[in-house]
C-alpha atoms as a PDB file:
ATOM      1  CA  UNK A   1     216.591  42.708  91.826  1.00  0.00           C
ATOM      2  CA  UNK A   2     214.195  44.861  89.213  1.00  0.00           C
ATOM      3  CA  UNK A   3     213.660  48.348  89.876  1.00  0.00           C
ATOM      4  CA  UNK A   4     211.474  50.142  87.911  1.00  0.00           C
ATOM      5  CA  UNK A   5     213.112  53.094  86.206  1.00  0.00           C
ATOM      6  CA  UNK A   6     211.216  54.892  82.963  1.00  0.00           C
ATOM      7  CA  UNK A   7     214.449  55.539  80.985  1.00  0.00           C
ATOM      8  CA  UNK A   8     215.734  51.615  80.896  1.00  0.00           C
ATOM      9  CA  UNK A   9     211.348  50.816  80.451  1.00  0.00           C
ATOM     10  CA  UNK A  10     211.073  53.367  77.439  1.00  0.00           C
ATOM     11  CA  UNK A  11     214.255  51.966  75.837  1.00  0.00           C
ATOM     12  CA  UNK A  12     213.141  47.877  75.756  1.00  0.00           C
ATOM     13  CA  UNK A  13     209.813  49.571  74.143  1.00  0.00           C
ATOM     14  CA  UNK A  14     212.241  51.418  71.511  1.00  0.00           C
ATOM     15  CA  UNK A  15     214.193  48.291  71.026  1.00  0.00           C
ATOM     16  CA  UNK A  16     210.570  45.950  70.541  1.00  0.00           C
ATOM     17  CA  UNK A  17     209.733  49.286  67.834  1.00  0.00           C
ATOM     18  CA  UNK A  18     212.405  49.650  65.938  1.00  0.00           C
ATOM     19  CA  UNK A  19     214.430  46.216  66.446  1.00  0.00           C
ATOM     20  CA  UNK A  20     212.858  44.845  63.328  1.00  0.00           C
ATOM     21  CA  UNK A  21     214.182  47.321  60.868  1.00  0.00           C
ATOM     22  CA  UNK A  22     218.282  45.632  61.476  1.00  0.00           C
ATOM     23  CA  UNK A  23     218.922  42.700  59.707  1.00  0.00           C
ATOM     24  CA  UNK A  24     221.205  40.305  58.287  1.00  0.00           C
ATOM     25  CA  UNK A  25     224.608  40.093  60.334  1.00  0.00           C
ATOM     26  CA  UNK A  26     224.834  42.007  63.278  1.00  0.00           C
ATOM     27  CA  UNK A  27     227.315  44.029  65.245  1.00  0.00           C
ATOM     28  CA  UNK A  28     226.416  44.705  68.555  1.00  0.00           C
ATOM     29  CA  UNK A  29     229.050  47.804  69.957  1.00  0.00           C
ATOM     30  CA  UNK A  30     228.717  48.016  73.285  1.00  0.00           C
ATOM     31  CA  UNK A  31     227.188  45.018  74.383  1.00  0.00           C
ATOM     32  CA  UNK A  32     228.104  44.757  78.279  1.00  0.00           C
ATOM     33  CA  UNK A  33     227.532  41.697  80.172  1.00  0.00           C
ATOM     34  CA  UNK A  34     224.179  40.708  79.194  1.00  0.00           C
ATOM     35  CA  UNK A  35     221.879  40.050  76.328  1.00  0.00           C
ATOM     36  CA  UNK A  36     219.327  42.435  76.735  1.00  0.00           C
ATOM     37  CA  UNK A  37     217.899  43.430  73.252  1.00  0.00           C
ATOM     38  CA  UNK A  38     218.498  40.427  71.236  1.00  0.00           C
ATOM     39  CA  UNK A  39     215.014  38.669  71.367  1.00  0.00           C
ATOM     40  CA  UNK A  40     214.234  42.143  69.738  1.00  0.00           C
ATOM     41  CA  UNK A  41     215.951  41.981  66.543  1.00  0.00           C
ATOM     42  CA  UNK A  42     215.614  40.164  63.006  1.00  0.00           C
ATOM     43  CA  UNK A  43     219.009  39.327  62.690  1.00  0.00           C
ATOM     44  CA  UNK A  44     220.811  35.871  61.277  1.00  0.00           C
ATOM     45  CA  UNK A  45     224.161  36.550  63.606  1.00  0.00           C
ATOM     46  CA  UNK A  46     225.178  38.715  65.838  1.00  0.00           C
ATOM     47  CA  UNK A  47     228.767  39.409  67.032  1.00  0.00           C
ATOM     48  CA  UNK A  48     228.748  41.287  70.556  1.00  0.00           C
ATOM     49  CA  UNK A  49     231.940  43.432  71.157  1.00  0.00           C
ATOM     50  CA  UNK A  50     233.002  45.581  74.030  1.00  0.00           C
ATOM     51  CA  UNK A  51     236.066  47.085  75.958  1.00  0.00           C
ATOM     52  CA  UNK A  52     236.467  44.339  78.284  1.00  0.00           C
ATOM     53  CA  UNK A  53     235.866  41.037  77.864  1.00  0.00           C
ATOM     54  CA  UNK A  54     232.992  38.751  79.565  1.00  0.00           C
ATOM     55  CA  UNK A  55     230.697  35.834  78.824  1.00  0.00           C
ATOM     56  CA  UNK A  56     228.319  37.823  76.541  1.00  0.00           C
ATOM     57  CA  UNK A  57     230.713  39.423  74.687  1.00  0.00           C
ATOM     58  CA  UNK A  58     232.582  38.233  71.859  1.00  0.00           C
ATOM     59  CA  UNK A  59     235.569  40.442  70.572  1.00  0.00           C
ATOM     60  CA  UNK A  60     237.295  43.032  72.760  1.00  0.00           C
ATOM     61  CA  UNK A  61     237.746  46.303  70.510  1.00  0.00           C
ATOM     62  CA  UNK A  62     236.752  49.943  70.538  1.00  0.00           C
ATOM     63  CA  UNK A  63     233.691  51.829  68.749  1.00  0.00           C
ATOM     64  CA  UNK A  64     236.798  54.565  67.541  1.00  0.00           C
ATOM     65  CA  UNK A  65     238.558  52.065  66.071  1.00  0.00           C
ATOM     66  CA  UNK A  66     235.867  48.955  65.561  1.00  0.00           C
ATOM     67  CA  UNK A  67     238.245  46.157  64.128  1.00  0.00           C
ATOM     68  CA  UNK A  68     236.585  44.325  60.865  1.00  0.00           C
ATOM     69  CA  UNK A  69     237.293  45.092  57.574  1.00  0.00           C
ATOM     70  CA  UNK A  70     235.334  47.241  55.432  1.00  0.00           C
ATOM     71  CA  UNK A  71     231.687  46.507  55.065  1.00  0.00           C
ATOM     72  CA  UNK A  72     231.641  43.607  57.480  1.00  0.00           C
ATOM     73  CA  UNK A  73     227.676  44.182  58.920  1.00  0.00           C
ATOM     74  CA  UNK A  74     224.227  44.048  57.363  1.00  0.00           C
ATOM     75  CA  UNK A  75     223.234  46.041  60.662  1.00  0.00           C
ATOM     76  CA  UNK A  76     224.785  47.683  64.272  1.00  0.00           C
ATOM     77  CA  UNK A  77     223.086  48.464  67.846  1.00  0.00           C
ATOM     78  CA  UNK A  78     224.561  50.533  69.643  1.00  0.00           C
ATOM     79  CA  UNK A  79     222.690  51.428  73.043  1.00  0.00           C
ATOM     80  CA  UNK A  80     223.349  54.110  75.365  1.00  0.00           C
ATOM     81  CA  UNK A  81     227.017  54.113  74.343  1.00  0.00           C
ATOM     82  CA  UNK A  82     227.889  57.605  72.687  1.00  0.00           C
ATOM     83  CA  UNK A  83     227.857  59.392  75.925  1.00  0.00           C
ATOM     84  CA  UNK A  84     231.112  57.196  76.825  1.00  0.00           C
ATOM     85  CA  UNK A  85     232.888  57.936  73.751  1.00  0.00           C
ATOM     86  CA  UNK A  86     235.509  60.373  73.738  1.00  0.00           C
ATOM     87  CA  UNK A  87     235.598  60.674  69.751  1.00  0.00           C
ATOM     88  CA  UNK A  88     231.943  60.614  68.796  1.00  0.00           C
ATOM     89  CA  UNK A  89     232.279  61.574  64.740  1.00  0.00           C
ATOM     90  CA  UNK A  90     235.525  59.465  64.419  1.00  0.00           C
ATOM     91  CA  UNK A  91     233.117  56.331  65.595  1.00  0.00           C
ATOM     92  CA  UNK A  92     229.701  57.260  63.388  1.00  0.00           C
ATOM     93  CA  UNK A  93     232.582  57.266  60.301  1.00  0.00           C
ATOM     94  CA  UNK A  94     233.872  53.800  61.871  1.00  0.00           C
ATOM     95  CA  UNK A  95     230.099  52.275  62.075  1.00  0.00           C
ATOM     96  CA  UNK A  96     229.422  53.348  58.695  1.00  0.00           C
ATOM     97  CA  UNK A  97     232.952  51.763  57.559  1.00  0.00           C
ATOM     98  CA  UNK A  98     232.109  48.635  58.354  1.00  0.00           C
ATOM     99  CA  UNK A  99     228.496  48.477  57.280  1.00  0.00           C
ATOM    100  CA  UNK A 100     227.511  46.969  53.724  1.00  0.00           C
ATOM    101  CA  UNK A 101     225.705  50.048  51.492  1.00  0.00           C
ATOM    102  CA  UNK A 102     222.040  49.734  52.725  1.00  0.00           C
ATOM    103  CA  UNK A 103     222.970  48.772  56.024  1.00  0.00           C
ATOM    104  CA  UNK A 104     221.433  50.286  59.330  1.00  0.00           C
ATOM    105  CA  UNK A 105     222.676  51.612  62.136  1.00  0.00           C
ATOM    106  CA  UNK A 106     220.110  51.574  65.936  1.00  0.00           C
ATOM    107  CA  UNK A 107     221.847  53.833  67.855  1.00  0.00           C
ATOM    108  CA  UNK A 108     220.146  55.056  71.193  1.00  0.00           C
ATOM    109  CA  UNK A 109     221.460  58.215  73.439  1.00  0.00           C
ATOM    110  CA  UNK A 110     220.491  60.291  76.383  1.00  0.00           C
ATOM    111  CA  UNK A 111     219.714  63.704  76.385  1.00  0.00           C
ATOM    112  CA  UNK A 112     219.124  63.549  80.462  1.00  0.00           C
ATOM    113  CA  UNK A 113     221.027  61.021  82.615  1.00  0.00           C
ATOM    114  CA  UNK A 114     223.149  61.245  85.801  1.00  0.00           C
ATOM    115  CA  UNK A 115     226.724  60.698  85.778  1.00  0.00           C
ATOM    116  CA  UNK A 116     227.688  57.168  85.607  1.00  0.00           C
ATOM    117  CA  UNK A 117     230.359  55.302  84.418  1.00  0.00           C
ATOM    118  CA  UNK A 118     232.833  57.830  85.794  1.00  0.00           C
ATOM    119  CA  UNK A 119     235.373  59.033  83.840  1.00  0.00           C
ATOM    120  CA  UNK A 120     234.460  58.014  81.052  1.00  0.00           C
ATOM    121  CA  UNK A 121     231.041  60.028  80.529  1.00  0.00           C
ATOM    122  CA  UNK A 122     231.490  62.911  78.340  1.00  0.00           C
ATOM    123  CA  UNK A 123     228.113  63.903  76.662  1.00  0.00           C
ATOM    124  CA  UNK A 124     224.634  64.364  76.237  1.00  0.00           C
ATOM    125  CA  UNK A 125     222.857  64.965  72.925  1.00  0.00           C
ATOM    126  CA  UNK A 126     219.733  66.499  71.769  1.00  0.00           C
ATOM    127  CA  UNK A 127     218.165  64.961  68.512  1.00  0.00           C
ATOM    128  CA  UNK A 128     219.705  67.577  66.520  1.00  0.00           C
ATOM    129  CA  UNK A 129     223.328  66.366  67.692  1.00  0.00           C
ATOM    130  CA  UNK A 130     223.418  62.854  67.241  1.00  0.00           C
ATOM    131  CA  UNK A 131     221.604  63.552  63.834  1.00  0.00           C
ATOM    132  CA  UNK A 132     223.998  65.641  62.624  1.00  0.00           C
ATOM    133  CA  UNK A 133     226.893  63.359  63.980  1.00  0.00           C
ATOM    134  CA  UNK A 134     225.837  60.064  61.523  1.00  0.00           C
ATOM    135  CA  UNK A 135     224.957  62.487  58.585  1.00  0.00           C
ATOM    136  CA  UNK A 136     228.146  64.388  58.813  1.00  0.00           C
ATOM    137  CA  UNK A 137     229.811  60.639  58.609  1.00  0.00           C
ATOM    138  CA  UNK A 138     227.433  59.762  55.230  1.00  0.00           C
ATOM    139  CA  UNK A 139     223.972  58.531  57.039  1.00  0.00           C
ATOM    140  CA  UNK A 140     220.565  58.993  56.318  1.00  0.00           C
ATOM    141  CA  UNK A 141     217.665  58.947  59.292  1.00  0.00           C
ATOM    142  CA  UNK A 142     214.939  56.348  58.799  1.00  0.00           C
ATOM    143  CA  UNK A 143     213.585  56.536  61.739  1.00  0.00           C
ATOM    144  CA  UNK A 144     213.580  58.825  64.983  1.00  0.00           C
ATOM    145  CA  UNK A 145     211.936  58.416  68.600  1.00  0.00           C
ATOM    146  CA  UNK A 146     212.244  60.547  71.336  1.00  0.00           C
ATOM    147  CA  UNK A 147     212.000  58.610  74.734  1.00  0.00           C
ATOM    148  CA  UNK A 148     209.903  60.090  77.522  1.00  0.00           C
ATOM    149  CA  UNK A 149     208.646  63.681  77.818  1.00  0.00           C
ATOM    150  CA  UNK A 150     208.527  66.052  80.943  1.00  0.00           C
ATOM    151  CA  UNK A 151     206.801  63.203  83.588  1.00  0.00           C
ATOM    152  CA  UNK A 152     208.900  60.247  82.467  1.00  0.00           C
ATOM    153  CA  UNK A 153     212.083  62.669  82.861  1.00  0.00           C
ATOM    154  CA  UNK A 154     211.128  63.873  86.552  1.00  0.00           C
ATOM    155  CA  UNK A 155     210.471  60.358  87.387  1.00  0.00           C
ATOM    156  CA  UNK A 156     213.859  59.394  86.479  1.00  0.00           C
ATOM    157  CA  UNK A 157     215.598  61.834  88.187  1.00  0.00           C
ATOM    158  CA  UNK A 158     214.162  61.212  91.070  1.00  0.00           C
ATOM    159  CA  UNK A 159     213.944  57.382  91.300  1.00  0.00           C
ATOM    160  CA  UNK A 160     218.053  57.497  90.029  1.00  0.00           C
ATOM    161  CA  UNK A 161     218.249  59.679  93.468  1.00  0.00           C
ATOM    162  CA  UNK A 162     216.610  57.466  95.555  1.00  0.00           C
ATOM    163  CA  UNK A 163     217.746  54.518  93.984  1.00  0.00           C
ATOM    164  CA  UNK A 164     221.529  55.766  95.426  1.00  0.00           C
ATOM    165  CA  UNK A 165     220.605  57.983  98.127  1.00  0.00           C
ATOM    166  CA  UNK A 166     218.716  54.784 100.032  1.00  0.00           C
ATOM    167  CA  UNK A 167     221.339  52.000  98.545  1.00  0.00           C
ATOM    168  CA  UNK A 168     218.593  50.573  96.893  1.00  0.00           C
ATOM    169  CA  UNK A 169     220.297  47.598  94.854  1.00  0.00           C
ATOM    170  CA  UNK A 170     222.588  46.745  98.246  1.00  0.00           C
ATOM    171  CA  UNK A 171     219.371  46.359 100.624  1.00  0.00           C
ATOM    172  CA  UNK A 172     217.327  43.867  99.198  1.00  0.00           C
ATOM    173  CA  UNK A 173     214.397  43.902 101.472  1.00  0.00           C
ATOM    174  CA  UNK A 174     213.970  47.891 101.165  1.00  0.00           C
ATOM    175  CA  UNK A 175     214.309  47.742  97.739  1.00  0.00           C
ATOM    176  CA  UNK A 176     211.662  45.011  96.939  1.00  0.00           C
ATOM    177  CA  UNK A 177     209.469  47.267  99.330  1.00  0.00           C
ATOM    178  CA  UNK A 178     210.092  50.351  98.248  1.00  0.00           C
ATOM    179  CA  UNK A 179     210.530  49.317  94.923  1.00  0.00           C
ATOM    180  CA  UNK A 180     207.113  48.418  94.417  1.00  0.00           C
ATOM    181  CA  UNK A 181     205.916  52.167  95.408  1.00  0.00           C
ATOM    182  CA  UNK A 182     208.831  53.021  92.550  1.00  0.00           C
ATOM    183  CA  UNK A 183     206.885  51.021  89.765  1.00  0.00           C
ATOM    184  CA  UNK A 184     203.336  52.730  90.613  1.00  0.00           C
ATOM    185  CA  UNK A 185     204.560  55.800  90.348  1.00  0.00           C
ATOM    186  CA  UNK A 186     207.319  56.002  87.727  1.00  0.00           C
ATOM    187  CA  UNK A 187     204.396  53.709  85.513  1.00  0.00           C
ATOM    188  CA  UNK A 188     201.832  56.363  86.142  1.00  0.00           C
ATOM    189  CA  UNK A 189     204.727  59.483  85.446  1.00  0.00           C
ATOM    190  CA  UNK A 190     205.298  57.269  81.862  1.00  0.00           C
ATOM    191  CA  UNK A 191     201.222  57.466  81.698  1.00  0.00           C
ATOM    192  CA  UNK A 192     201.126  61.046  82.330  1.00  0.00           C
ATOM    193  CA  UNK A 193     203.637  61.593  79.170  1.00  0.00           C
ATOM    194  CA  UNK A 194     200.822  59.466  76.758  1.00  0.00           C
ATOM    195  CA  UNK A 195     198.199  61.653  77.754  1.00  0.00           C
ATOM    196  CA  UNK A 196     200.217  64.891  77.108  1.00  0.00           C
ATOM    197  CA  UNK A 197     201.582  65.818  74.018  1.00  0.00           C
ATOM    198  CA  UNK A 198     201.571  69.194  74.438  1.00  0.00           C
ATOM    199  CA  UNK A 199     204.834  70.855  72.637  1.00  0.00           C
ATOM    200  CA  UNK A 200     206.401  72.059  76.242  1.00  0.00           C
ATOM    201  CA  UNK A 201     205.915  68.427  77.979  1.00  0.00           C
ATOM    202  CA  UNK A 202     208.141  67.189  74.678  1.00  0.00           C
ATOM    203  CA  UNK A 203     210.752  69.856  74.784  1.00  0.00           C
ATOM    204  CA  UNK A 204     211.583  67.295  77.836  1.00  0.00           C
ATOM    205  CA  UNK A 205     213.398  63.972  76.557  1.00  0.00           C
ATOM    206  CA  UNK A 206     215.126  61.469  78.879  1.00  0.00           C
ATOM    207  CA  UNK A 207     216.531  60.406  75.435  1.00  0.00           C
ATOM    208  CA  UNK A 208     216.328  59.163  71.344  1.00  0.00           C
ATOM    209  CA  UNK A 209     216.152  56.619  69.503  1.00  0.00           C
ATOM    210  CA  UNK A 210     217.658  56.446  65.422  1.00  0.00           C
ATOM    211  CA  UNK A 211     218.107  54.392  63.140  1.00  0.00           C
ATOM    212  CA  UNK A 212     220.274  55.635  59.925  1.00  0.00           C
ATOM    213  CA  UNK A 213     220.881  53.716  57.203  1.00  0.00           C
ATOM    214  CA  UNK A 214     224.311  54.081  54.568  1.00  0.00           C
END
C-alpha cells in the first residue's frame, strides 16, 4: 500500500534530477530489498550490496569496509544511508577508494527524520556536514539539492506520526481512506514550498542531495 509522504516524493524527484550525472559501472551501497532508483540512472551495470542479503541485493558487505579493490566503480548511490553508519568519514574515504579518478558519488541524507531503524541510527546532517565529510576524504561537489523547505518538513512530521500513531500500513482499509486525505495535503504542503522561497522557509530541509566527484 502507497502512502504519500513528501520526504520519499522529493527524493524519486532528486533521483529523476541528478540520476543522469552516474555512469559507467555502478555500485549501489545500501540497496535494501527493492530496486527503487534504477530506471533513474545512466549506468551499464550495477552491483547492489547491503548488510544482509535478499533478492535485490547482490554482495553482502559494509559501506566502512566496502569489499572491491581499488578503483572498482565508474559511479556509487548511496540513499538515505549515512544516518546508519557508525563511521561516516572512514566510509566517504572507502567510496572514494573504490571509485576510478573522475568517478561520482549520489549520496542523499536527512537533515529531519524520525528515528527508524533502531539502533542503528546515529545522525543527521546539515549540507555543511555531509559536504565537509566527502571533501575531507578527497571529493569535489558537482552538484547540491536541498529537499523540501518549511511546508514539505511539517508535512512529514506529521504524516510519519499518523502514519504510526493510526497503524497505517497494518489497516489496509483506513489507510487507503485516510491515505488519500494524506496525498492532498502533503502534495499541497510540497506546493506551498515552490511558491516560497523565502530564505526562512529554506533554513527548513527534510534533507540533501550531492553528488561529488574524485
Amino acid at each position: 500500500m502507497y502512502i504519500f509522504q513528501p520526504d520519499r516524493y522529493l527524493l524519486q524527484q532528486q533521483l529523476k534530477k541528478a540520476g543522469g550525472l552516474l555512469n559507467g559501472k555502478l555500485l549501489d551501497i545500501g540497496a535494501g530489498e527493492a530496486d527503487r532508483y534504477g530506471k533513474y540512472l545512466l549506468v551499464t551495470s550495477t552491483i547492489r550490496m547491503d548488510l544482509a542479503k535478499n533478492d535485490n541485493v547482490d554482495i553482502v558487505g559494509s559501506a566502512d569496509a566496502i569489499p572491491f579493490p581499488d578503483e572498482s566503480f565508474d559511479s556509487v548511490l548511496c540513499t538515505q544511508v549515512f544516518e546508519h553508519l557508525k563511521y561516516p568519514q572512514r566510509s566517504a574515504k572507502e567510496i572514494y577508494r573504490i571509485l576510478k579518478k573522475g568517478g561520482s558519488a549520489l549520496v542523499t541524507v536527512p537533515q529531519t527524520n524520525e528515528l527508524h531503524e533502531e539502533p542503528n541510527d546515529f545522525f543527521r546532517y546539515t549540507k555543511y556536514g555531509i559536504a565537509s565529510i566527502f571533501e575531507d576524504a578527497g571529493f569535489k561537489v558537482v552538484h547540491s539539492d536541498q529537499r523540501g523547505g518549511y511546508y514539505s518538513n511539517l508535512a512529514q512530521i506529521r504524516i510519519r506520526r499518523m502514519i504510526d500513531v493510526m497503524r497505517l500500513y497494518d489497516r489496509p482499509f483506513i489507510g487507503r481512506v485516510v491515505g488519500k486525505a494524506i496525498g492532498m495535503y502533503g502534495r499541497f504542503m510540497v506546493w506551498l514550498d515552490i511558491k516560497d522561497q523565502g530564505k526562512s522557509n529554506r533554513k527548513h530541509a527534510i534533507g540533501w542531495c550531492f553528488v561529488f566527484k574524485k
